[in-house]
N, C-alpha and C. Protein backbone atom coordinates (compact mmCIF):
# COMPACT_ATOMS: atom_id res chain seq x y z
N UNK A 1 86.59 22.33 106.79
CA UNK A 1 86.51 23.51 105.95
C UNK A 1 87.88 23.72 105.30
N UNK A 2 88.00 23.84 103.94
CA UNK A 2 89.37 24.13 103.13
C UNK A 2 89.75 25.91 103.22
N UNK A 3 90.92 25.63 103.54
CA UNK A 3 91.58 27.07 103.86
C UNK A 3 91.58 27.57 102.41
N UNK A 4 91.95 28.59 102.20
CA UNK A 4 91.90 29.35 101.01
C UNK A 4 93.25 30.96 100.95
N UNK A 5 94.11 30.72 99.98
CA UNK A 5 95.19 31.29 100.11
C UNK A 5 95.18 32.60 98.77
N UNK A 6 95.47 33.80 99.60
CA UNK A 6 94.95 35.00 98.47
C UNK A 6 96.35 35.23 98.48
N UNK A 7 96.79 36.14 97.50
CA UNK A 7 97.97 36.29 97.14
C UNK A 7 98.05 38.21 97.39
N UNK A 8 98.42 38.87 97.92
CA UNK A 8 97.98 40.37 97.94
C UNK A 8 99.51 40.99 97.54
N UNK A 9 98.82 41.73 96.51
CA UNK A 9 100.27 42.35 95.39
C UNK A 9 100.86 43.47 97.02
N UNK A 10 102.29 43.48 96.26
CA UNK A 10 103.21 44.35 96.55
C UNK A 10 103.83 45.40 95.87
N UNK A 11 103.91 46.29 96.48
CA UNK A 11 104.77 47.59 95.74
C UNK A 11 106.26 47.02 95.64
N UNK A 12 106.98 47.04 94.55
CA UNK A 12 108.44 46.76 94.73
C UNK A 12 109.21 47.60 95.22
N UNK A 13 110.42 46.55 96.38
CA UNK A 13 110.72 47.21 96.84
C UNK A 13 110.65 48.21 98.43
N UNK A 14 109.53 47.60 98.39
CA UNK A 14 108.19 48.76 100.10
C UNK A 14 107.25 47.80 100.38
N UNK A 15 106.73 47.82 101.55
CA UNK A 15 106.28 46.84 102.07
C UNK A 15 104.55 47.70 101.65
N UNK A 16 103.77 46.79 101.77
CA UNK A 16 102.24 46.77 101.03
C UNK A 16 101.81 48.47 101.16
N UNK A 17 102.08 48.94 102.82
CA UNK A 17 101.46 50.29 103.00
C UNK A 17 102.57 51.19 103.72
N UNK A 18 103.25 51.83 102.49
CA UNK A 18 104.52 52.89 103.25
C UNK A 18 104.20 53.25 104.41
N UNK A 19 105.02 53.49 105.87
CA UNK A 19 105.32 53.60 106.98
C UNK A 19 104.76 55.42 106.67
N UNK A 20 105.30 56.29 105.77
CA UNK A 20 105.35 57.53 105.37
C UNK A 20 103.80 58.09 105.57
N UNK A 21 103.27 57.50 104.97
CA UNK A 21 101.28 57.59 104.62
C UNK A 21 101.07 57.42 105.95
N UNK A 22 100.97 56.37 107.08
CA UNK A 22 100.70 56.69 108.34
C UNK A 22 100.48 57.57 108.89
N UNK A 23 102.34 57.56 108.99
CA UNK A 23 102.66 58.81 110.15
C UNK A 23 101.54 60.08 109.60
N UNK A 24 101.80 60.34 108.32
CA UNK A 24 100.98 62.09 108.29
C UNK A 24 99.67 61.86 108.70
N UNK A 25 98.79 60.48 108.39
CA UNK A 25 97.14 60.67 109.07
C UNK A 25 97.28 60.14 110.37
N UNK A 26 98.52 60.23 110.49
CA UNK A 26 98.49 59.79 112.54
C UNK A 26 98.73 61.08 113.26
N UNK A 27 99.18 61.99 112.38
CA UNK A 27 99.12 63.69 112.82
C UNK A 27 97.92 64.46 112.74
N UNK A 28 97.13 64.14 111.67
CA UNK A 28 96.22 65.04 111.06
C UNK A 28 95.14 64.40 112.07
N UNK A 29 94.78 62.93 112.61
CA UNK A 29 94.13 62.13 113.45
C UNK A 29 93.92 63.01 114.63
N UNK A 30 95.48 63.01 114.97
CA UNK A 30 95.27 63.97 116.69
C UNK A 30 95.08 65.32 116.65
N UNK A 31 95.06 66.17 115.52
CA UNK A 31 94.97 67.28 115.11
C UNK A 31 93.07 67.29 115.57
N UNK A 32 92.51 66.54 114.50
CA UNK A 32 91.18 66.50 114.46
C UNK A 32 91.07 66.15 116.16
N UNK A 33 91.58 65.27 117.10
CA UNK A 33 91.13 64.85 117.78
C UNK A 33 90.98 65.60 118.83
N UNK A 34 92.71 66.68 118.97
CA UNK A 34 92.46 68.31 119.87
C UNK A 34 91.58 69.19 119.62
N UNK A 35 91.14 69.29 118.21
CA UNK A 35 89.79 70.04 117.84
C UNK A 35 88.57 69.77 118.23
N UNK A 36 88.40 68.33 117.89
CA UNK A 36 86.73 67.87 118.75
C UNK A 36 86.45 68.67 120.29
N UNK A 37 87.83 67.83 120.75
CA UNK A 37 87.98 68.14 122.23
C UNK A 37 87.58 69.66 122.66
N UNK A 38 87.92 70.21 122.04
CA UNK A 38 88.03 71.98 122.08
C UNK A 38 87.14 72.53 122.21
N UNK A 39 85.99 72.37 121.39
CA UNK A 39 84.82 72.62 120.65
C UNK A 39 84.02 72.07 121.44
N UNK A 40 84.22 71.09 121.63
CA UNK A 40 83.31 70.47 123.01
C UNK A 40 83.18 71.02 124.42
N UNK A 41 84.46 71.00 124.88
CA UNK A 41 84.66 71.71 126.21
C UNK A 41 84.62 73.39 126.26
N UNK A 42 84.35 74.11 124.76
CA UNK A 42 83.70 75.46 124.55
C UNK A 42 82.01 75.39 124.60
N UNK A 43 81.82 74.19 124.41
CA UNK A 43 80.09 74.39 124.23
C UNK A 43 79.95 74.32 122.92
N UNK A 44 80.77 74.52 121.85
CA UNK A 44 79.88 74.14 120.82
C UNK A 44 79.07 73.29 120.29
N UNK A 45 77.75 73.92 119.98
CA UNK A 45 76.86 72.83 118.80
C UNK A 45 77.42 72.13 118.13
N UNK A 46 76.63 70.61 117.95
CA UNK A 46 77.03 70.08 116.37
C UNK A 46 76.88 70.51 115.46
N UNK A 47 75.73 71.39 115.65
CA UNK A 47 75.20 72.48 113.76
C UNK A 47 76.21 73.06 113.19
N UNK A 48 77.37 73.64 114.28
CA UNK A 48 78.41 74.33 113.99
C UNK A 48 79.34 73.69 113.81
N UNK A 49 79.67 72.51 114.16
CA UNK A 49 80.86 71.63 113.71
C UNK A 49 80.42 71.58 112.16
């Protein structure tokens, strides 16, 4: 089987996916994720989520 070589553009300068963009949906992630938790261990419905 022949390998096949893609070329994937770059931002100049920054590597493909700023470090910056992460971090904030790696906050907003556990944010949502203390909320599920919450809501759950209150009893709430899914209707109400």
């Amino acid at each position: 089987m022949e390998t096949l070589n893609l070329k994937i553009p770059r931002f100049r300068g920054a590597s493909f996916f700023p470090d910056d963009i992460l971090e904030c949906y790696q906050r907003m992630d556990r944010a949502l994720i203390a909320a599920v938790a919450e809501m759950y261990a209150m009893g709430t419905s899914t209707r109400k989520v």
